[in-house]
Protein backbone atom coordinates (compact mmCIF):
# COMPACT_ATOMS: atom_id res chain seq x y z
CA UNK A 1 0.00 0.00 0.00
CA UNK A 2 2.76 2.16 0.77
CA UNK A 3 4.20 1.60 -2.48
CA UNK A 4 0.96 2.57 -4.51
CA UNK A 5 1.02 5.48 -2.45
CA UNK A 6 4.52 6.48 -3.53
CA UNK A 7 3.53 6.10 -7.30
CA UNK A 8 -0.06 7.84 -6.52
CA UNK A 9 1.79 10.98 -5.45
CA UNK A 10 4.28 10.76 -7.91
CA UNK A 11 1.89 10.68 -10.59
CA UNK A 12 -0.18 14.01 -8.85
CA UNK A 13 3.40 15.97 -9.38
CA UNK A 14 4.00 15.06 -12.83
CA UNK A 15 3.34 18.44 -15.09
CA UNK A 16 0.09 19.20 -16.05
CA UNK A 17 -0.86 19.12 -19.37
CA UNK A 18 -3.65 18.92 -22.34
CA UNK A 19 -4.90 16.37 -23.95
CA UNK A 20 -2.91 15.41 -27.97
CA UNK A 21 -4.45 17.51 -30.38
CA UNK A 22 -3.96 15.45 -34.42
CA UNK A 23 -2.69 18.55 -37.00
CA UNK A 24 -5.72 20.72 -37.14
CA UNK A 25 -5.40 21.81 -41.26
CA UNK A 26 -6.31 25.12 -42.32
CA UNK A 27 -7.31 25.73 -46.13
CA UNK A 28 -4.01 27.70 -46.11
CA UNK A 29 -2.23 24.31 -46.19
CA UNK A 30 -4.20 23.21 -49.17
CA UNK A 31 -4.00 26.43 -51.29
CA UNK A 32 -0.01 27.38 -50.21
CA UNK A 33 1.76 24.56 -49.01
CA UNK A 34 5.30 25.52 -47.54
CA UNK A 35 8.02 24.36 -49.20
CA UNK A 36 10.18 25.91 -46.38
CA UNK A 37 9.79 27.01 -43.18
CA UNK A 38 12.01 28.46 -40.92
CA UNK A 39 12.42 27.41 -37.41
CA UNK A 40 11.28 30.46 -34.81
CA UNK A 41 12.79 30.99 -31.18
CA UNK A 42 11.01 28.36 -29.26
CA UNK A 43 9.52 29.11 -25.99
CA UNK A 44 11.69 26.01 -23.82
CA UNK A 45 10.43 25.60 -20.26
CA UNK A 46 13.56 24.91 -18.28
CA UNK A 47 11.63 21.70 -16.25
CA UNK A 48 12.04 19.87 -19.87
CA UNK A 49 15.66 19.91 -18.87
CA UNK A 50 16.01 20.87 -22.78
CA UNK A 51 18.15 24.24 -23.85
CA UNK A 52 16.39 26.24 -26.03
CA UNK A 53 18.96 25.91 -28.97
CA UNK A 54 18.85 21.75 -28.37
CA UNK A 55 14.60 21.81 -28.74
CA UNK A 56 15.16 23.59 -31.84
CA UNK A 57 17.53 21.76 -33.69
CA UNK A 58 15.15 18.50 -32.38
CA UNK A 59 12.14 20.26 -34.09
CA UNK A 60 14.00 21.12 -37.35
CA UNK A 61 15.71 18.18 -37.81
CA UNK A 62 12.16 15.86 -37.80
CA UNK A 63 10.51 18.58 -40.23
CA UNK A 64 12.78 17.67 -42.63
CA UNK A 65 11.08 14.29 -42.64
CA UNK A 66 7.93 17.21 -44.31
CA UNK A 67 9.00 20.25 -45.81
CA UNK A 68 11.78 20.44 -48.70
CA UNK A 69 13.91 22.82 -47.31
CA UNK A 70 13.87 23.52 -43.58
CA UNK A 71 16.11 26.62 -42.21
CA UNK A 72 17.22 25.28 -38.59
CA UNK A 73 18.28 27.84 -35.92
CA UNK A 74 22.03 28.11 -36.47
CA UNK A 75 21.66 29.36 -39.84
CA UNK A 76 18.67 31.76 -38.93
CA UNK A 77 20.83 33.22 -35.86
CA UNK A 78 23.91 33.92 -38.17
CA UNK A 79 21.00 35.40 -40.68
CA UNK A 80 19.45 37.54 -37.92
CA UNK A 81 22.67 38.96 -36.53
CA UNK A 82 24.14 39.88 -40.53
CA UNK A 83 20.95 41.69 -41.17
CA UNK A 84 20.47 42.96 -37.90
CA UNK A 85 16.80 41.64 -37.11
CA UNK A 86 14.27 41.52 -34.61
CA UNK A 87 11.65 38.53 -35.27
CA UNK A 88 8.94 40.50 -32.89
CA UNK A 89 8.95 42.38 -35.64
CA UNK A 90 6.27 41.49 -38.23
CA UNK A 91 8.38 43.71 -41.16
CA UNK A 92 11.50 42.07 -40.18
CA UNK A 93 10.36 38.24 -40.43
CA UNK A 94 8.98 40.02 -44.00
CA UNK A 95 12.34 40.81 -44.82
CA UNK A 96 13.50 37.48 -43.39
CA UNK A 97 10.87 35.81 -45.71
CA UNK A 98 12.12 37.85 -48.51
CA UNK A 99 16.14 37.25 -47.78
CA UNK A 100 15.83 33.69 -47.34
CA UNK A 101 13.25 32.44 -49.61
CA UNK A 102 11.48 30.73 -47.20
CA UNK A 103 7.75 32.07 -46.65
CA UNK A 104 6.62 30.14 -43.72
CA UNK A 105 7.85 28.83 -39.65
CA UNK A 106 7.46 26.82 -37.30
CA UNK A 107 6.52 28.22 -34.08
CA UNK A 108 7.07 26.07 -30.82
CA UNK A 109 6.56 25.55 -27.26
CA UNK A 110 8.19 23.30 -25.11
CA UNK A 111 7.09 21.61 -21.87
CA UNK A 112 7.18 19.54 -18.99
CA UNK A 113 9.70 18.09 -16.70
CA UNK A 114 10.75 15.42 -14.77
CA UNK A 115 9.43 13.51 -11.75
CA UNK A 116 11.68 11.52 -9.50
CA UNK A 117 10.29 9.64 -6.25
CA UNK A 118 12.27 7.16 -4.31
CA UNK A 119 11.20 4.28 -6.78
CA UNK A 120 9.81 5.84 -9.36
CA UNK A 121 11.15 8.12 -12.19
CA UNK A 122 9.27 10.13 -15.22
CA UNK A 123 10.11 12.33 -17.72
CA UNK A 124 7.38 13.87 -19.92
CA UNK A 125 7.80 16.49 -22.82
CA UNK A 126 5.68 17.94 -24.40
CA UNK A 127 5.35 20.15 -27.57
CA UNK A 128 2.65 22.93 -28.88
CA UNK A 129 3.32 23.46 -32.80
CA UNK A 130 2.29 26.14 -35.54
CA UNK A 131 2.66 26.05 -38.90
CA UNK A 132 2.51 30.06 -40.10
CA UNK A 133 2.98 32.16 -43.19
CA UNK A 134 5.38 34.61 -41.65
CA UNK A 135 4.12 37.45 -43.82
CA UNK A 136 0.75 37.45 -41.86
CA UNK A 137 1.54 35.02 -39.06
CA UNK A 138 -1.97 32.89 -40.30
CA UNK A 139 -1.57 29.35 -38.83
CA UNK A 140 -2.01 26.85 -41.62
CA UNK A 141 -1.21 23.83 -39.05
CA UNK A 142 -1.69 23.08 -35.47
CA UNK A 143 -0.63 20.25 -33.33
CA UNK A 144 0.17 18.90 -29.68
CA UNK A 145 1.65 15.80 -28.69
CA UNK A 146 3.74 14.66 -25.75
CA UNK A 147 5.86 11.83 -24.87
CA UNK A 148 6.70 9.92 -21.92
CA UNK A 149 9.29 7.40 -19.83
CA UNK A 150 9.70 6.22 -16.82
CA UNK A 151 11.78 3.50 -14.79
CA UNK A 152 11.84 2.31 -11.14
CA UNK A 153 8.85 -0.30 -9.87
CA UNK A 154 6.99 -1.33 -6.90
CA UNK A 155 9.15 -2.19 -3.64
CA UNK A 156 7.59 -5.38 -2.66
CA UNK A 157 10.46 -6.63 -0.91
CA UNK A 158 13.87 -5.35 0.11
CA UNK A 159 15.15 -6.38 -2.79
CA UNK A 160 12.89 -5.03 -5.35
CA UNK A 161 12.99 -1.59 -3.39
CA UNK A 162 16.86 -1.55 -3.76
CA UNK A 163 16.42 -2.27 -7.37
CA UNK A 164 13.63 -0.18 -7.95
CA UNK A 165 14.69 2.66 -6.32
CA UNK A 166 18.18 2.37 -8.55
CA UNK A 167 16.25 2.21 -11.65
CA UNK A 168 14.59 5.04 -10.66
CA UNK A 169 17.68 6.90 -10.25
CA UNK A 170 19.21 6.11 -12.98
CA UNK A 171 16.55 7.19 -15.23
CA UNK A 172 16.83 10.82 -13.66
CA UNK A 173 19.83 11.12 -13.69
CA UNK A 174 20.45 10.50 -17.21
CA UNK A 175 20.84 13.27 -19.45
CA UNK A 176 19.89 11.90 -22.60
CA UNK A 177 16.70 10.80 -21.61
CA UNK A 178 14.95 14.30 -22.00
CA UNK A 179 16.01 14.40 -25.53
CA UNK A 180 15.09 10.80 -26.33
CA UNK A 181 11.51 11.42 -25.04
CA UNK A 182 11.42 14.98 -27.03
CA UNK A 183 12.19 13.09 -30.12
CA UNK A 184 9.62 10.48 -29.25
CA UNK A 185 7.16 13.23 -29.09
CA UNK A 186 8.50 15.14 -32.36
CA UNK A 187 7.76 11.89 -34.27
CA UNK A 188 4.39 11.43 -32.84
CA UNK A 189 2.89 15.33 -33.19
CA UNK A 190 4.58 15.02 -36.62
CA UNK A 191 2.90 11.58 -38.10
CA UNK A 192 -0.57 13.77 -38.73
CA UNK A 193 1.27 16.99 -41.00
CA UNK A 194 0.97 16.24 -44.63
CA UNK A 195 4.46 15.38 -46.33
CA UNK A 196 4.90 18.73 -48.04
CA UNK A 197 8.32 17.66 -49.66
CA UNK A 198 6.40 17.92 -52.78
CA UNK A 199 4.64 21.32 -52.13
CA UNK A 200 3.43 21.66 -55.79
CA UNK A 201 2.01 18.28 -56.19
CA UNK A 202 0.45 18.03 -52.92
CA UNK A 203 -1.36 21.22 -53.16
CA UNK A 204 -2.35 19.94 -57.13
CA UNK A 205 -3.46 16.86 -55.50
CA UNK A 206 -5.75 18.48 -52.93
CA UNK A 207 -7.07 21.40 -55.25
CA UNK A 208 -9.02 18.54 -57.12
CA UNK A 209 -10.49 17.19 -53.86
CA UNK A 210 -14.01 19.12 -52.86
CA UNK A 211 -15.06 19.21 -49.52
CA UNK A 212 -17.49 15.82 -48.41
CA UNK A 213 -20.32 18.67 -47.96
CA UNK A 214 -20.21 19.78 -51.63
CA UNK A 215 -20.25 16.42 -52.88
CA UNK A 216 -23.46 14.70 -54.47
């Protein structure tokens, strides 16, 4: 009982979150699909154990699994600092569009943390992600997703507690695990966007497709 008790409480301290959201689609995507996008300045919550720059590079490394061209955040820093930008800027991400070519982002959010009883460890991460034209900032694509792993087990006996308990330790301590479980998550939120790698045939594939309502 003690040991249900444990995982109970563990499990009320794990971060809060929504429920997965599939890729909500706006007509956008169907009448201008992005053949680029640019990867934005991610909000990172520090809990994920994730640095900002580290999210990022996750994030723009699995959208090239989609888009034909994805502009990850090393190149957009150096871009920003040469042309001396500000992104809160809706006529500098213009010129950004302009400089680079590349007429949409991805805009994303990054949470959760990890949880560590005495035999019981979690990590959860989460991500919040929008596809935008950057000219307007009109979200063409919206997702959520989050990911999850955890080690450790119930201490029925001594033995099991000591083993537990290391496995549980182990699995907190280890700092590839938050980066593991983002790209677990990545994957996931990612399995319901189109694959735009073809931006011209999938939008002349979808332009002949009416709506179920119009059909007869």
């Amino acid at each position: 009982m003690r040991a249900l008790i444990l995982l109970l409480g563990l499990a009320a301290c794990a971060p809060a979150a929504g429920p997965r959201s599939g890729g909500l689609e706006s007509r956008g995507l169907w009448a201008d699909p992005p053949a680029c996008v640019l990867v934005l300045p991610a909000d990172t919550a520090a809990e994920t154990g994730l640095s900002p720059r580290q999210a990022e590079e996750a994030l723009a490394r699995h959208l090239a699994g989609r888009f034909d061209r994805v502009i990850g955040p090393a190149r957009r820093d150096a871009l920003i600092r040469r042309l001396g930008l500000v992104l809160d800027h809706p006529g500098d991400r213009r010129r950004l569009a302009a400089r680079t070519g590349c007429r949409h982002a991805a805009l994303a959010r990054f949470w959760g943390g990890r949880g560590w009883g005495v035999v019981w460890s979690e990590t959860r991460i989460g991500v919040d992600l929008a596809i935008l034209r950057l000219a307007d900032g009109e979200h063409l694509w919206l997702g959520r997703d989050s990911a999850r792993r955890g080690d450790g087990g119930l201490p029925l006996s001594p033995v099991s507690a000591a083993v537990a308990a290391g496995l549980a330790a182990r699995a907190a301590l280890d700092r590839e695990t938050a980066a593991s479980v983002l790209d677990d998550a990545l994957r996931s939120l990612l399995r319901d966007l189109p694959d735009l790698r073809d931006a011209q045939a999938f939008a002349s594939r979808n332009s002949r497709v009416r709506p179920l309502s119009s059909r007869k």
